[in-house]
N, C-alpha and C. Protein backbone atom coordinates (compact mmCIF):
# COMPACT_ATOMS: atom_id res chain seq x y z
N UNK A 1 13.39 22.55 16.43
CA UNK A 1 11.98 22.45 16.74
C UNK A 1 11.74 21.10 17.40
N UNK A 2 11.12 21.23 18.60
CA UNK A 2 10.63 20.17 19.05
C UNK A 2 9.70 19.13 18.65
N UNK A 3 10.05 17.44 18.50
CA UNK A 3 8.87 16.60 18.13
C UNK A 3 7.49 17.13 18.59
N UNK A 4 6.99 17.23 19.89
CA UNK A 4 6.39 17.44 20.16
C UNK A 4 5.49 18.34 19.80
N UNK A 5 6.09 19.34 18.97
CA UNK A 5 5.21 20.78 18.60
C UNK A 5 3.75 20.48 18.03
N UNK A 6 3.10 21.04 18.06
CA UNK A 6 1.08 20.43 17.03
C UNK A 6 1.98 20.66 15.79
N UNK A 7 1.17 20.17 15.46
CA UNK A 7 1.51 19.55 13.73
C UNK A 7 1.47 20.70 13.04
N UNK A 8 0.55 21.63 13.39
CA UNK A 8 0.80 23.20 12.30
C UNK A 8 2.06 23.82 12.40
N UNK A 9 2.48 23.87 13.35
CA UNK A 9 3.98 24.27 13.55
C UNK A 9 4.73 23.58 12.79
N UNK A 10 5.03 22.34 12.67
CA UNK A 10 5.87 21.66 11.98
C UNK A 10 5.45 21.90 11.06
N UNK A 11 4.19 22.30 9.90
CA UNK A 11 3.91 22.14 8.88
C UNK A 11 4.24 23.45 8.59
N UNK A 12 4.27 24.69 9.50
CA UNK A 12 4.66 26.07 9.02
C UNK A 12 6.16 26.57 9.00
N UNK A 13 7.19 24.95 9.63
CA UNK A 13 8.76 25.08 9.31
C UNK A 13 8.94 24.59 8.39
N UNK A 14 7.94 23.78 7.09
CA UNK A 14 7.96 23.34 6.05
C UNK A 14 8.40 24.28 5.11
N UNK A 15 9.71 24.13 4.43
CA UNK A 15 10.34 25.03 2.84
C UNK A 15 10.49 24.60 2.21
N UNK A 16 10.53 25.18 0.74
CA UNK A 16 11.13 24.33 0.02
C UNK A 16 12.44 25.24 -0.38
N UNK A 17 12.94 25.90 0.26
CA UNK A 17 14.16 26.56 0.45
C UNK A 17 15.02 26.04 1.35
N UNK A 18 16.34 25.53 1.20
CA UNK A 18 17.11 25.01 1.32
C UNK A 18 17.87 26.35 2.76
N UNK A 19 18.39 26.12 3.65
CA UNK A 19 18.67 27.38 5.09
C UNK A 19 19.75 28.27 4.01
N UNK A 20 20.43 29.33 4.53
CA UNK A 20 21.00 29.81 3.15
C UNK A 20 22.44 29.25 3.63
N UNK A 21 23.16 29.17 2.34
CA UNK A 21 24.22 29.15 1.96
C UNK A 21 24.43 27.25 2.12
N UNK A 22 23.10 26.57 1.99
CA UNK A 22 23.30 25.20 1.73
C UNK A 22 22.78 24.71 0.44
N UNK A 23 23.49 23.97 -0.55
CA UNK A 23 22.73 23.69 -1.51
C UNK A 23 21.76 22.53 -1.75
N UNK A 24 20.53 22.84 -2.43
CA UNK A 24 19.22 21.95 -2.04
C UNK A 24 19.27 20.52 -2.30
N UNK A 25 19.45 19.29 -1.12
CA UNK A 25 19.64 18.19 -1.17
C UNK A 25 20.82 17.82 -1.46
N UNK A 26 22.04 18.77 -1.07
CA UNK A 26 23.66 18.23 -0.87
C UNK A 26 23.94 17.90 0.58
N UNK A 27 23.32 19.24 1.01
CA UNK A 27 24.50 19.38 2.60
C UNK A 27 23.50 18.77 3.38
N UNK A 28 22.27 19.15 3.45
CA UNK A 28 20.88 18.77 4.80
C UNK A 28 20.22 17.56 3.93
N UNK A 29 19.83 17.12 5.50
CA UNK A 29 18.53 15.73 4.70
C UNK A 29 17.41 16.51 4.42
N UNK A 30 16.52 16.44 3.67
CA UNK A 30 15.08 16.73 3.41
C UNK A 30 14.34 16.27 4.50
N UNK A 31 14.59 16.84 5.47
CA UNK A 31 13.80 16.77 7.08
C UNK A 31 12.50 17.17 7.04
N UNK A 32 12.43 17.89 6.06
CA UNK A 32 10.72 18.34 5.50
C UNK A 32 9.95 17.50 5.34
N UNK A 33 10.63 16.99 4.09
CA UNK A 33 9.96 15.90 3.17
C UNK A 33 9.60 14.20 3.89
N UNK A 34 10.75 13.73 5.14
CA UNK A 34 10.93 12.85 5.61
C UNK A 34 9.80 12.86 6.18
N UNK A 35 9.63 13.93 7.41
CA UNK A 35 8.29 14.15 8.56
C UNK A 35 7.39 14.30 8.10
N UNK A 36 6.75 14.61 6.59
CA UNK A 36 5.41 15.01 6.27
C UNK A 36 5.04 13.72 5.58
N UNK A 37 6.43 12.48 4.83
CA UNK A 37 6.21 11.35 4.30
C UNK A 37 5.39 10.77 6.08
N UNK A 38 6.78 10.47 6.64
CA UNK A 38 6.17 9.85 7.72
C UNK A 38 4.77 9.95 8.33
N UNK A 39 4.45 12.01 9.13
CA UNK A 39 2.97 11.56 9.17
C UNK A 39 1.59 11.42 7.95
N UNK A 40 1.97 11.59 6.81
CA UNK A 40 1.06 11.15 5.96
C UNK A 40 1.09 9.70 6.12
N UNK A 41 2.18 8.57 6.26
CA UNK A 41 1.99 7.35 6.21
C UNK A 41 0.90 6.90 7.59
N UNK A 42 1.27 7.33 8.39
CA UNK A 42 1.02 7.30 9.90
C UNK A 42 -0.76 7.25 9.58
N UNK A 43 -1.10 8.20 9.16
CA UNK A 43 -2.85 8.63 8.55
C UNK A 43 -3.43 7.69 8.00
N UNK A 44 -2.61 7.95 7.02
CA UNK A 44 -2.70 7.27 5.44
C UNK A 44 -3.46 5.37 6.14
N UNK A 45 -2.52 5.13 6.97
CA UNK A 45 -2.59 3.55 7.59
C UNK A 45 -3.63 3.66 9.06
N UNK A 46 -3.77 4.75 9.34
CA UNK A 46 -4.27 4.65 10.89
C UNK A 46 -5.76 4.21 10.88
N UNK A 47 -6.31 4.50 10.12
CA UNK A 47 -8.03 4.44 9.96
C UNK A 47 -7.91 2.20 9.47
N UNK A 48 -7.32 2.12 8.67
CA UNK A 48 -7.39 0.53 8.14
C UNK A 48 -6.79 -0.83 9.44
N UNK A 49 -5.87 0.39 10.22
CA UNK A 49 -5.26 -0.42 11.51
C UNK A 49 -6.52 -0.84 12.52
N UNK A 50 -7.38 0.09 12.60
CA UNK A 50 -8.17 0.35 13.86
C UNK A 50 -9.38 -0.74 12.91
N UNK A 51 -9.28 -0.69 11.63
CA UNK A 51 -10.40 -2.13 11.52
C UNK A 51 -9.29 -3.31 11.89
N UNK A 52 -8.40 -3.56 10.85
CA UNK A 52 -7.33 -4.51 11.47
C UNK A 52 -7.45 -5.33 12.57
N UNK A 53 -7.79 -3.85 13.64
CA UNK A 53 -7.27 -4.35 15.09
C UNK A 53 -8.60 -5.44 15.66
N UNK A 54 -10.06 -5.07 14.94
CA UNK A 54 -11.33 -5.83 14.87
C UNK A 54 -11.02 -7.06 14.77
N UNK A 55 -9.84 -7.46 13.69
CA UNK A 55 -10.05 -8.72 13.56
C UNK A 55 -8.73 -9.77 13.96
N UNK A 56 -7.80 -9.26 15.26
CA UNK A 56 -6.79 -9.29 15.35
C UNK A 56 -5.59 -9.32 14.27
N UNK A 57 -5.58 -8.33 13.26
CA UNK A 57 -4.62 -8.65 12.43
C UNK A 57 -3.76 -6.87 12.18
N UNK A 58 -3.08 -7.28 11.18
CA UNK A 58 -2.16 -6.29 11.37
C UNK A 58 -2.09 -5.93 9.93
N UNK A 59 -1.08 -4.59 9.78
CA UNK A 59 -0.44 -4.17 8.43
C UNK A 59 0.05 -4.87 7.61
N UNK A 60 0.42 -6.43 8.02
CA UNK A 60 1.29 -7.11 6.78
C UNK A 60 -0.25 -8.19 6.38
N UNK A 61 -1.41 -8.11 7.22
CA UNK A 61 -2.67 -9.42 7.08
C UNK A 61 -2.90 -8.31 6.17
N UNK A 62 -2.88 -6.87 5.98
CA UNK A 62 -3.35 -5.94 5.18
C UNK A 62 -2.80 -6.13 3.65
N UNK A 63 -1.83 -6.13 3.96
CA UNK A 63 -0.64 -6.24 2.49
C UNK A 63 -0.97 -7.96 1.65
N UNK A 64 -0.89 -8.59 2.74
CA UNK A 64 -1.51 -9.69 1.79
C UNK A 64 -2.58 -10.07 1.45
N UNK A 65 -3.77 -9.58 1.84
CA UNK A 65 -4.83 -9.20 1.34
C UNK A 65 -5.36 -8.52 0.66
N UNK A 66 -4.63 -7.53 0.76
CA UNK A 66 -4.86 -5.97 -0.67
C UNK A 66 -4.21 -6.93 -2.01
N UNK A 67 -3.23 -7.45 -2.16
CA UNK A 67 -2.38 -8.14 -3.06
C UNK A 67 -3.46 -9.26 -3.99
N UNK A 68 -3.75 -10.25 -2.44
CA UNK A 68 -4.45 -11.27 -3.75
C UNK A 68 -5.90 -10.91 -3.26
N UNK A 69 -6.32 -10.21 -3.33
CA UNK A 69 -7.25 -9.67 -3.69
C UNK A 69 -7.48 -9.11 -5.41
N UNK A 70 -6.42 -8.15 -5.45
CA UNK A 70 -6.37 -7.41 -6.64
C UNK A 70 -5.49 -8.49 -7.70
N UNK A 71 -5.08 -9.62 -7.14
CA UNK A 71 -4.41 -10.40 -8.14
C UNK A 71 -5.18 -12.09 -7.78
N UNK A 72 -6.23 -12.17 -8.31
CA UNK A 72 -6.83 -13.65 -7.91
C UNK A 72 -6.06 -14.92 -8.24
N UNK A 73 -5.36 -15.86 -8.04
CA UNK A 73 -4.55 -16.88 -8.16
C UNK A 73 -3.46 -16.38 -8.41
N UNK A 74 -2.97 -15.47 -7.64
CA UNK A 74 -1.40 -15.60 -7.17
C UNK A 74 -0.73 -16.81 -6.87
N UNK A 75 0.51 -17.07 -7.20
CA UNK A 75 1.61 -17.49 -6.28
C UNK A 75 1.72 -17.44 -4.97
N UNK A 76 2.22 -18.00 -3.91
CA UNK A 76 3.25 -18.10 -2.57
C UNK A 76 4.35 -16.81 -3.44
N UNK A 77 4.88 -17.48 -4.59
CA UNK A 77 6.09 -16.89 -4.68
C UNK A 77 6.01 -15.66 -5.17
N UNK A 78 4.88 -15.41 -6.06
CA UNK A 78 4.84 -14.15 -6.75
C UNK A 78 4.62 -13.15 -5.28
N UNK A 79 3.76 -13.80 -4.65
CA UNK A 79 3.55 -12.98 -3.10
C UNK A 79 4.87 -12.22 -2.76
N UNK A 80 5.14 -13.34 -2.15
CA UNK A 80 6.75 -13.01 -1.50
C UNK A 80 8.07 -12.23 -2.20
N UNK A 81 7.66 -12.53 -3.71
CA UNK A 81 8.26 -11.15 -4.22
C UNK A 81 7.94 -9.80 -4.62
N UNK A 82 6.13 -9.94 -4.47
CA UNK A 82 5.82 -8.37 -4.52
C UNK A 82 5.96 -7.46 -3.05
N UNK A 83 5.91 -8.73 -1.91
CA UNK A 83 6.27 -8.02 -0.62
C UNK A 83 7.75 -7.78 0.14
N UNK A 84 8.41 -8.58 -0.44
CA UNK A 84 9.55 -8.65 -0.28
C UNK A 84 9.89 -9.12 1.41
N UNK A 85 9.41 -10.40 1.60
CA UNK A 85 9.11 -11.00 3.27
C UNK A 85 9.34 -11.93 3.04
N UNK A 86 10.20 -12.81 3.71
CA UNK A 86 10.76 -14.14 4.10
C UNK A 86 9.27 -15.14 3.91
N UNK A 87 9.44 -16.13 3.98
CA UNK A 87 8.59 -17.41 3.43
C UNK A 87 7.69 -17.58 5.00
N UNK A 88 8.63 -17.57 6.00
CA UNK A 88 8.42 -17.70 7.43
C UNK A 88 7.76 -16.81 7.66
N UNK A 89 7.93 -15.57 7.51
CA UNK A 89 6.80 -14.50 7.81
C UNK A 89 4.96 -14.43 6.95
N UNK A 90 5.26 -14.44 6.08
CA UNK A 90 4.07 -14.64 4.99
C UNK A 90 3.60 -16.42 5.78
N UNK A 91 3.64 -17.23 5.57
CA UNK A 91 3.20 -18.53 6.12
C UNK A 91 2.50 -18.17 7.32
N UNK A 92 3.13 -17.45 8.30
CA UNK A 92 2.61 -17.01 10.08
C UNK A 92 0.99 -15.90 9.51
N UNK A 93 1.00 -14.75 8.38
CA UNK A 93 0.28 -14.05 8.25
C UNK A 93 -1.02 -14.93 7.33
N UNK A 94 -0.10 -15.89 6.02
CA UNK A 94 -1.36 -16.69 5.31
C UNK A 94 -2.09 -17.38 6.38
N UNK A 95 -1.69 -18.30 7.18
CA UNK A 95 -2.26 -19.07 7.91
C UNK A 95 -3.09 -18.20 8.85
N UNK A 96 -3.13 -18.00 8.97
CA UNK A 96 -3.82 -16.76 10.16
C UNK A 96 -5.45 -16.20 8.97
N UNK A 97 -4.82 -15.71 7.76
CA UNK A 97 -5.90 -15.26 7.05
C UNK A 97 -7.06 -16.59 6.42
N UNK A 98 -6.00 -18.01 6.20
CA UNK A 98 -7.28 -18.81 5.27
C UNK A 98 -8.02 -19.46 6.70
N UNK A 99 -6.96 -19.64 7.96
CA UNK A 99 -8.22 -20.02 9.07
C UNK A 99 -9.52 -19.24 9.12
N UNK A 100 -9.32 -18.30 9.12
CA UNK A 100 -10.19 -16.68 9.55
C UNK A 100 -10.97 -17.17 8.27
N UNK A 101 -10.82 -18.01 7.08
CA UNK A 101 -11.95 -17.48 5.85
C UNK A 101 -11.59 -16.74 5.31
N UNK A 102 -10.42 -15.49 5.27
CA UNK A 102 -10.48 -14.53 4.29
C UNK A 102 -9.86 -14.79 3.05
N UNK A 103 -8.56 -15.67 2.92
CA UNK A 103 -8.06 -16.06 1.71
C UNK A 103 -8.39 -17.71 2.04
N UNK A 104 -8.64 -18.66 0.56
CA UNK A 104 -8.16 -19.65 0.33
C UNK A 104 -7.10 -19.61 -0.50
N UNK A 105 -6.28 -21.15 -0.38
CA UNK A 105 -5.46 -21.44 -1.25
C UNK A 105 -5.65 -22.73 -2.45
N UNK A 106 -5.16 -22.65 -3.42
CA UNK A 106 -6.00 -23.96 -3.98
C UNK A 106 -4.70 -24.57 -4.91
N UNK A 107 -4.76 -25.68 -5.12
CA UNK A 107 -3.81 -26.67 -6.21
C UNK A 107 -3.33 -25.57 -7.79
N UNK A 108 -2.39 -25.81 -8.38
CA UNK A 108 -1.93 -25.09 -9.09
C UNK A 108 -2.98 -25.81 -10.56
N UNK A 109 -3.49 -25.33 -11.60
CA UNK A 109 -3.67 -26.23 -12.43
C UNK A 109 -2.80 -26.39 -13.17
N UNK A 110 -1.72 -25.98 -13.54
CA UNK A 110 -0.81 -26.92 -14.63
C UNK A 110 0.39 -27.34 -13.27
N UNK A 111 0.96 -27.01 -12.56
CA UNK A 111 1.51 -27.13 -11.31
C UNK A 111 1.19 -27.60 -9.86
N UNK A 112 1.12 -28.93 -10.11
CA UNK A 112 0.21 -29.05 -8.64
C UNK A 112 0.84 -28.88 -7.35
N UNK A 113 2.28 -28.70 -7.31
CA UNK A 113 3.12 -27.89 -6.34
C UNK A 113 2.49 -26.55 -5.78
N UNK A 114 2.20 -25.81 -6.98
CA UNK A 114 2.01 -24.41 -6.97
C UNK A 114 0.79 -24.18 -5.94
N UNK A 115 0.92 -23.66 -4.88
CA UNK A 115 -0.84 -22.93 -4.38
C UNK A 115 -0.89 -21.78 -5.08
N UNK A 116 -2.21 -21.14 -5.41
CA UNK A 116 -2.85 -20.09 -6.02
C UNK A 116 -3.64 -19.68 -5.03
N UNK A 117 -3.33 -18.41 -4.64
CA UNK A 117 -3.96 -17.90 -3.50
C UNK A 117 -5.03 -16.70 -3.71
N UNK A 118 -6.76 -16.67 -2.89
CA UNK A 118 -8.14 -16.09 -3.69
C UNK A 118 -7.94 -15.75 -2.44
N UNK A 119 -8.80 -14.50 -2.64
CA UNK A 119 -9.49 -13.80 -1.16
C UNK A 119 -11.22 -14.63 -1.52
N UNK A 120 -11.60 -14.64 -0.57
CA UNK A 120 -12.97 -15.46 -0.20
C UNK A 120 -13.66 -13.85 0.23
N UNK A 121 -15.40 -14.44 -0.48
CA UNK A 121 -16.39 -13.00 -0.33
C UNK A 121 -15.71 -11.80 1.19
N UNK A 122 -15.46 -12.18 1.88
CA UNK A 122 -14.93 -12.45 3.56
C UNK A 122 -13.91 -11.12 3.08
N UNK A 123 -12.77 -12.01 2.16
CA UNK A 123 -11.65 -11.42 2.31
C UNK A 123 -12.00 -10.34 1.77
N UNK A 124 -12.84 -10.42 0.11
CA UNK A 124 -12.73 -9.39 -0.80
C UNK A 124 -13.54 -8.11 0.01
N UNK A 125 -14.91 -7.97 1.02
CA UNK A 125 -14.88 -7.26 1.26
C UNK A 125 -14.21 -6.41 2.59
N UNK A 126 -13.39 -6.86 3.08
CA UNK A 126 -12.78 -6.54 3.98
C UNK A 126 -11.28 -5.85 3.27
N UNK A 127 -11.03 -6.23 2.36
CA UNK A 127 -9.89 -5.64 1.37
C UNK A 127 -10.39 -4.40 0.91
N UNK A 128 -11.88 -4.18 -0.04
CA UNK A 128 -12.31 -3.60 -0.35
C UNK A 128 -12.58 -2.01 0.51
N UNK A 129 -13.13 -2.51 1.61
CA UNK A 129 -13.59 -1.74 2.83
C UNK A 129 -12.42 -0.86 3.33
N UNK A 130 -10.79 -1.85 3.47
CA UNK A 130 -9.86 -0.77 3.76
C UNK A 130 -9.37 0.38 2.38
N UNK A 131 -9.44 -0.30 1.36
CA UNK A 131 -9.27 0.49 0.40
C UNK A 131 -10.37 1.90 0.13
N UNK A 132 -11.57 1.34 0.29
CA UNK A 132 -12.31 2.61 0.30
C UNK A 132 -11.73 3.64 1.35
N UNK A 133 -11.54 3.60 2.89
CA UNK A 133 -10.93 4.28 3.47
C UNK A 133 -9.93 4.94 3.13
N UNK A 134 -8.84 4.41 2.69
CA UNK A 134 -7.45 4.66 1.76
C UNK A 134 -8.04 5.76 0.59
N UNK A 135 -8.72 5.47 -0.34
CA UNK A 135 -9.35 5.70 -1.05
C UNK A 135 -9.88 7.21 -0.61
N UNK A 136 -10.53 7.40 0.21
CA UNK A 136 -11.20 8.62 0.70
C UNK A 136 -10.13 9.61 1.15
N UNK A 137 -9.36 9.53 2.05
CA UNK A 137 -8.28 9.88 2.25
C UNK A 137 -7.50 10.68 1.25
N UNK A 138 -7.15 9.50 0.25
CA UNK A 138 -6.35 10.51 -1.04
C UNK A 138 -7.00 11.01 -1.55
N UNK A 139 -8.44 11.27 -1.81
CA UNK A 139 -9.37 12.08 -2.81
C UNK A 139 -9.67 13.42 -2.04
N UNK A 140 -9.82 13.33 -0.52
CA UNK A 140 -9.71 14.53 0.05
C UNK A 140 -8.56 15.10 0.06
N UNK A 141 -7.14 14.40 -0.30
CA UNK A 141 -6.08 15.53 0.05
C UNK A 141 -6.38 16.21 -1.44
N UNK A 142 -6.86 15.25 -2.57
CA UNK A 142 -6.73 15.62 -4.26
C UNK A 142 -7.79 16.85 -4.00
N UNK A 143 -8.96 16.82 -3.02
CA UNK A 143 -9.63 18.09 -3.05
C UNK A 143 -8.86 19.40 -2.81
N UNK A 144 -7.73 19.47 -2.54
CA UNK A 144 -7.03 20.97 -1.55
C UNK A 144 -6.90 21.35 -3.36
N UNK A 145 -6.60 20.51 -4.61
CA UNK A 145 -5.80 20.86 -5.50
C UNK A 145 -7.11 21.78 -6.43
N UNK A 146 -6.86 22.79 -6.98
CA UNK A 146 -8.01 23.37 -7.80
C UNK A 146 -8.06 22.75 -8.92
N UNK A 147 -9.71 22.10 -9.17
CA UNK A 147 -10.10 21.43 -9.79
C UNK A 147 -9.58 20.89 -11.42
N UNK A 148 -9.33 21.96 -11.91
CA UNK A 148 -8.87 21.69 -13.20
C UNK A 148 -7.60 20.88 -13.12
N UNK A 149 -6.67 21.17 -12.05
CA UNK A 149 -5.56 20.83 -12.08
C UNK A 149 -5.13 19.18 -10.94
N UNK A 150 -6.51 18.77 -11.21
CA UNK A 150 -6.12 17.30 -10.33
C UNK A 150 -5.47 16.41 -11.17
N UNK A 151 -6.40 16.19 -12.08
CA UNK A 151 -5.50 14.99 -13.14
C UNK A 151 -4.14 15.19 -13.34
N UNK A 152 -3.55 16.53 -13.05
CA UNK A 152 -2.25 16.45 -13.13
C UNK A 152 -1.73 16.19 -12.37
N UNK A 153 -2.75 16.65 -11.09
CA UNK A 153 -1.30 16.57 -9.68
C UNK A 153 -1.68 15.21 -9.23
N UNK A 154 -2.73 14.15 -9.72
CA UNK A 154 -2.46 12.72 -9.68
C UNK A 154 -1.41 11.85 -10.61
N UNK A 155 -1.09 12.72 -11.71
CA UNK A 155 0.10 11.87 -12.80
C UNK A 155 1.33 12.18 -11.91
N UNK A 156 1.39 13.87 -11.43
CA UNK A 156 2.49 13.90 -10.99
C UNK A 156 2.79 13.38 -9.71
N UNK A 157 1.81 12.81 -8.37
CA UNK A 157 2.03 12.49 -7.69
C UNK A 157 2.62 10.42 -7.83
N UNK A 158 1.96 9.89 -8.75
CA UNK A 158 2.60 8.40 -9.02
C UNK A 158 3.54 8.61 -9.63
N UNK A 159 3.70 9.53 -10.49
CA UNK A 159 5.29 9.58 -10.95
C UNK A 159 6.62 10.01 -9.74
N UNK A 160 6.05 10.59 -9.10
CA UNK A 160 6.75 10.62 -7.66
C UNK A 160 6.75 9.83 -6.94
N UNK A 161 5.84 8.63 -6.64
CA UNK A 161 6.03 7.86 -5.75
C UNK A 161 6.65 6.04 -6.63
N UNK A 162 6.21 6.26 -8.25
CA UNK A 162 6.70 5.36 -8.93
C UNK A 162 8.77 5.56 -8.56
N UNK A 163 9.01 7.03 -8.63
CA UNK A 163 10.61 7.48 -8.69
C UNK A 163 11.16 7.24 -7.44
N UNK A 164 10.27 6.84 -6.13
CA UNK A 164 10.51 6.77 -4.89
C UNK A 164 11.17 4.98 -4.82
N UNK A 165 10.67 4.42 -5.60
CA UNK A 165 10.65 2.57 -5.55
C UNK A 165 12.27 2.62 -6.66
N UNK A 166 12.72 1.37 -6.08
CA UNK A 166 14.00 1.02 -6.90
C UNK A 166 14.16 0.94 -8.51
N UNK A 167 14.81 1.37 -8.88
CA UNK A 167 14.88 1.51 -9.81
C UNK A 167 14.45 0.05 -10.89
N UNK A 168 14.95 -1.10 -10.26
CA UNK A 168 15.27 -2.13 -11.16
C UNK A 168 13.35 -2.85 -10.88
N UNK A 169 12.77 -2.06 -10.01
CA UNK A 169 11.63 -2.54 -9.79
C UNK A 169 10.12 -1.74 -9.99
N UNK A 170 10.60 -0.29 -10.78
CA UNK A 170 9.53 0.29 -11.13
C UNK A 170 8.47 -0.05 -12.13
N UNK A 171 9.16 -0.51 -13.50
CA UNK A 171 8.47 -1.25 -14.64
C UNK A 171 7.33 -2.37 -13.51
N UNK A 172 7.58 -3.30 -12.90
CA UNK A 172 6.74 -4.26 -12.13
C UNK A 172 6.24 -3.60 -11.63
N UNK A 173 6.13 -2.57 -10.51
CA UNK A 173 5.81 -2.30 -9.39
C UNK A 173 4.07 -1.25 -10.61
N UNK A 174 4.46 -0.45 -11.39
CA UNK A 174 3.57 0.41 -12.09
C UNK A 174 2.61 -0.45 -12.82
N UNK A 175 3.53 -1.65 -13.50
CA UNK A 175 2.32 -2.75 -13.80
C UNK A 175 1.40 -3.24 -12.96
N UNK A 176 1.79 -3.74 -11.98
CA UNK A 176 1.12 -3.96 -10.78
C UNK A 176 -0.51 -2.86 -10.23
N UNK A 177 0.59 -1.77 -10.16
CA UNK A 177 -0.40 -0.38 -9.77
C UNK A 177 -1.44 -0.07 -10.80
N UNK A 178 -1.32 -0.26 -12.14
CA UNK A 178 -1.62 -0.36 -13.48
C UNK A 178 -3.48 -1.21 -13.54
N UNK A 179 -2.82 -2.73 -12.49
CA UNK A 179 -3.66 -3.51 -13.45
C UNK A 179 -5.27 -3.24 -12.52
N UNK A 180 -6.16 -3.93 -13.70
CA UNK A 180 -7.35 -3.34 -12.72
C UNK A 180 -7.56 -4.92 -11.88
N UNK A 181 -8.81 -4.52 -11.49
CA UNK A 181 -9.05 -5.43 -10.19
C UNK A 181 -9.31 -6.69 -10.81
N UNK A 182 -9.18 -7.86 -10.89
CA UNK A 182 -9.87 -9.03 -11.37
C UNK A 182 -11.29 -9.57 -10.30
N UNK A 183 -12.30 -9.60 -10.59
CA UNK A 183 -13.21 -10.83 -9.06
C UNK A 183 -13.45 -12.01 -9.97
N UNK A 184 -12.97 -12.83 -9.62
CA UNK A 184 -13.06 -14.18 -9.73
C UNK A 184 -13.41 -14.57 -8.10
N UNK A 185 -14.51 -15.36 -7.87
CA UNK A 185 -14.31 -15.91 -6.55
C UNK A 185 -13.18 -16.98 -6.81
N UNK A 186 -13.47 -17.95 -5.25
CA UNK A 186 -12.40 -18.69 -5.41
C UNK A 186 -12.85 -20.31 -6.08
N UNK A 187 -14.03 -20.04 -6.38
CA UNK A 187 -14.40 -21.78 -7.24
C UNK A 187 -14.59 -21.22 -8.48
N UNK A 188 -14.36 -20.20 -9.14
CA UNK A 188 -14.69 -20.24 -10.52
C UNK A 188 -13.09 -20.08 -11.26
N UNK A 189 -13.17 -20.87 -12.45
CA UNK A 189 -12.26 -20.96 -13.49
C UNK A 189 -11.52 -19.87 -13.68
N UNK A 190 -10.02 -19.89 -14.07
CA UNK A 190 -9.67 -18.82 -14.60
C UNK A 190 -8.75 -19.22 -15.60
């Protein structure tokens, strides 16, 4: 089948039957599963890009903004290990965001090495704003599911995408997903 085909086509070569005489996820890649991950990601990100693009920034000004947003006085380092991005890359994207106003950074209080990094009113609703989008998105696909049976097919869908992340990094990664939002601006105590 051709890339090119409209998307119903590709979605009507979708099986979950394996071609015959191959056994399911030995012999073939999950070519299914790959193309429907891919254009769900493609979606999933396309609506938050096109604000993005408003403010010249990109998918990773996204990632570090969704982050300390939802985590008020982060680390540099805790950053860089929930994103898993070189010091050099994150530095090119922070700097870009506390010029703009959307994150500050501030002195560590027991660490004065340490920066602790806040999204500013700026940042939080502009974090907020892509998430609602995001947000809408997955609640309409959760609409296709009949009603009674959402709460399940939301346990079972993070348990699928928790089983998708490395193993040695799921416990963090679910805590993470877990915790709720903190707002602290960025001059008040924590």
């Amino acid at each position: 089948m051709s890339i090119r085909s409209s998307q119903p086509a590709v979605l009507a070569a979708v099986s979950d039957e394996p071609p015959a005489g191959k056994a399911p996820g030995r012999d073939i890649p999950a070519y299914d599963l790959i193309e429907l991950f891919f254009f769900a990601y493609r979606d999933f990100v396309s609506g938050p890009d096109r604000i993005l693009a408003e403010y010249g920034f990109g998918r990773a000004h996204h990632r570090v903004l969704h982050f300390v947003s939802r985590q008020p006085g982060l680390t540099i380092a805790e950053l860089l290990d929930i994103l898993k991005i070189t010091k050099q890359s994150l530095n090119r994207v922070l700097k870009e965001l506390v010029e703009k106003d959307f994150i500050v950074s501030r002195m560590g209080t027991t660490d004065r090495r340490q920066r602790l990094l806040f999204a500013t009113q700026t940042g939080e609703d502009l974090a907020l704003r892509l998430a609602d989008l995001q947000t809408g998105r997955i609640m309409r696909a959760l609409e296709t599911v009949p009603t009674e049976e959402r709460t399940a097919m939301r346990r079972c869908v993070k348990d699928y995408l928790t089983a998708m992340v490395d193993p040695q990094e799921r416990a963090r990664v679910a805590q993470l997903a877990a915790t709720p939002a903190k707002r602290h601006g960025p001059g008040e105590e924590h």
